[in-house]
Protein backbone atom coordinates (compact mmCIF):
# COMPACT_ATOMS: atom_id res chain seq x y z
CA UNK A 1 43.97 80.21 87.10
CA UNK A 2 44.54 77.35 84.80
CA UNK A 3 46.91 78.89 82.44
CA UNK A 4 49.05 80.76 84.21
CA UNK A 5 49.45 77.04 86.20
CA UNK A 6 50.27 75.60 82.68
CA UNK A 7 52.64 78.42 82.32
CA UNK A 8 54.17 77.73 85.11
CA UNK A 9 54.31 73.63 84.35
CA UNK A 10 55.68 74.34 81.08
CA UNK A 11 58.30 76.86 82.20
CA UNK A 12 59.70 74.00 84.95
CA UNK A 13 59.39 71.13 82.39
CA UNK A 14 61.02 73.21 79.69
CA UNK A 15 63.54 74.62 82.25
CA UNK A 16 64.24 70.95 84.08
CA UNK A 17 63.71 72.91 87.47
CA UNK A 18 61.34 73.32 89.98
CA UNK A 19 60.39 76.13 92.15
CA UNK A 20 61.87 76.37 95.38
CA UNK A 21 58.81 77.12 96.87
CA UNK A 22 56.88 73.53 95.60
CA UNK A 23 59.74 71.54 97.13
CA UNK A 24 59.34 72.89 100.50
CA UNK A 25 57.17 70.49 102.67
CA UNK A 26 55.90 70.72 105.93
CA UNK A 27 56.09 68.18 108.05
CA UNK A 28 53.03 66.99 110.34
CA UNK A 29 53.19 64.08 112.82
CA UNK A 30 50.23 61.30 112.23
CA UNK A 31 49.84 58.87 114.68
CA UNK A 32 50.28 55.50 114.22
CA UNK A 33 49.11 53.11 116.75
CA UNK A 34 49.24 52.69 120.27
CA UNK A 35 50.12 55.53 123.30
CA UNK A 36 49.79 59.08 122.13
CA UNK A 37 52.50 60.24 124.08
CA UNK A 38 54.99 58.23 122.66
CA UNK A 39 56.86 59.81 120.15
CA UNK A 40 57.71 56.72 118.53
CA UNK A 41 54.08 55.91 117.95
CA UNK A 42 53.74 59.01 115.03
CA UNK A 43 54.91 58.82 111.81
CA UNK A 44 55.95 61.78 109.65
CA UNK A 45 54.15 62.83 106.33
CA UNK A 46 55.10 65.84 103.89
CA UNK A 47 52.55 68.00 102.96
CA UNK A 48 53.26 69.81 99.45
CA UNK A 49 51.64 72.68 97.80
CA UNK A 50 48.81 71.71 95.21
CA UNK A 51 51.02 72.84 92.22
CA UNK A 52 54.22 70.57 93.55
CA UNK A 53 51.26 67.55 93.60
CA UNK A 54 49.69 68.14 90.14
CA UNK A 55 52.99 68.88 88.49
CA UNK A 56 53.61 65.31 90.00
CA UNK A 57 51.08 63.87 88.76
CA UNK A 58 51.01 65.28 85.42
CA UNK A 59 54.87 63.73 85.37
CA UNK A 60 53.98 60.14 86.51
CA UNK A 61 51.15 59.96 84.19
CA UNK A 62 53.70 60.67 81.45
CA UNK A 63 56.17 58.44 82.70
CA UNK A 64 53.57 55.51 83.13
CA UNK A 65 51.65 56.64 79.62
CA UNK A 66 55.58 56.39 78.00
CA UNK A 67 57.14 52.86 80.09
CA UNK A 68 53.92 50.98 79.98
CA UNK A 69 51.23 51.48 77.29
CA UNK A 70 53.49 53.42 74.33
CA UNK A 71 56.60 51.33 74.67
CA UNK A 72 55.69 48.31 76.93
CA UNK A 73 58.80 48.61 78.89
CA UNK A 74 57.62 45.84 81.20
CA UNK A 75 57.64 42.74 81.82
CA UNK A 76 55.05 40.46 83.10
CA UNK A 77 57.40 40.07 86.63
CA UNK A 78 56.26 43.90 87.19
CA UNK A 79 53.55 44.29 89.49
CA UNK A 80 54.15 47.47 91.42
CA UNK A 81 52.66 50.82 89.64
CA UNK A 82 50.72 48.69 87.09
CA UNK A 83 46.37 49.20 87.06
CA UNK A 84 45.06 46.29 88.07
CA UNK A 85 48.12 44.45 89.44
CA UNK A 86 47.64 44.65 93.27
CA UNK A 87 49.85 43.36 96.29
CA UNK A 88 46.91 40.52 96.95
CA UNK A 89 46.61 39.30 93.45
CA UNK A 90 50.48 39.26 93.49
CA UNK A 91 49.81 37.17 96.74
CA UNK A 92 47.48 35.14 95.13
CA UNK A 93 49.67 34.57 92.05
CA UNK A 94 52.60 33.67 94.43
CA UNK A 95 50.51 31.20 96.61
CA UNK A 96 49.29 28.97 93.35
CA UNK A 97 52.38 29.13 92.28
CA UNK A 98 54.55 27.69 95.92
CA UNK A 99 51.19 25.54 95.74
CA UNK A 100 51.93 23.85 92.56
CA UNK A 101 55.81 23.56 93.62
CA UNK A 102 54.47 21.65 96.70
CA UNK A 103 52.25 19.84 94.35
CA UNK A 104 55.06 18.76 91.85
CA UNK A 105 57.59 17.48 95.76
CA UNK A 106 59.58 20.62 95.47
CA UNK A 107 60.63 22.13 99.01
CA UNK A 108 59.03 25.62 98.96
CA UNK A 109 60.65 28.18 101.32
CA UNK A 110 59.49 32.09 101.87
CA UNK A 111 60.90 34.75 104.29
CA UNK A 112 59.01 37.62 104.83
CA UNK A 113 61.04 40.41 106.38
CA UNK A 114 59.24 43.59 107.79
CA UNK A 115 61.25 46.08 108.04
CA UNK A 116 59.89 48.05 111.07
CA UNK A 117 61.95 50.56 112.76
CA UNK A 118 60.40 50.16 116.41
CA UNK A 119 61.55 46.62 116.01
CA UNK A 120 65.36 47.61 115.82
């Protein structure tokens, strides 16, 4: 099974198209939170075939492999998509950092805005 999947990897990478048939998702309600019988409490994921999802992942790895390790592409301000960078060491970064503002009589202001489409 593995190389006729190759086959079919190269053939859409060499082609720059994908096959109908791996873009088509289908869509299944999760809930969220709350009352079950409130439509508004589900949110909708896509479910992909397997070849769509390793194709995908073969392609980010490339992408990642090419903007951050073979050409360092990045700078240090990057944090999303980067091993070992994670939203609470970015906190924690952040924090010292408003901390040390504080520290040195700065003002130090931060809006957090959650954009949460029940809330509209």
């Amino acid at each position: 099974m593995v190389p006729s999947l190759l086959s079919l990897f190269r053939l859409s990478i060499n082609t720059s198209r994908v096959f109908t048939s791996w873009k088509t998702a289908r869509l299944t309600p999760v809930h969220k939170k709350d009352d079950e019988t409130d439509c508004r409490n589900y949110r909708p994921i896509s479910l992909l075939s397997v070849p769509s999802k390793i194709l995908e992942s073969l392609i980010n790895d490339t992408i990642v492999r090419h903007v951050y390790q073979a050409n360092n592409l990045v700078t240090d301000k990057q944090w999303a998509y980067r091993a070992g960078f994670s939203t609470q060491l970015l906190l924690t970064q952040l924090t010292e950092t408003w901390r040390e503002a504080v520290d040195a009589g700065l003002v130090v202001a931060v809006a957090f805005i959650d954009f949460n489409q029940s809330a509209l």
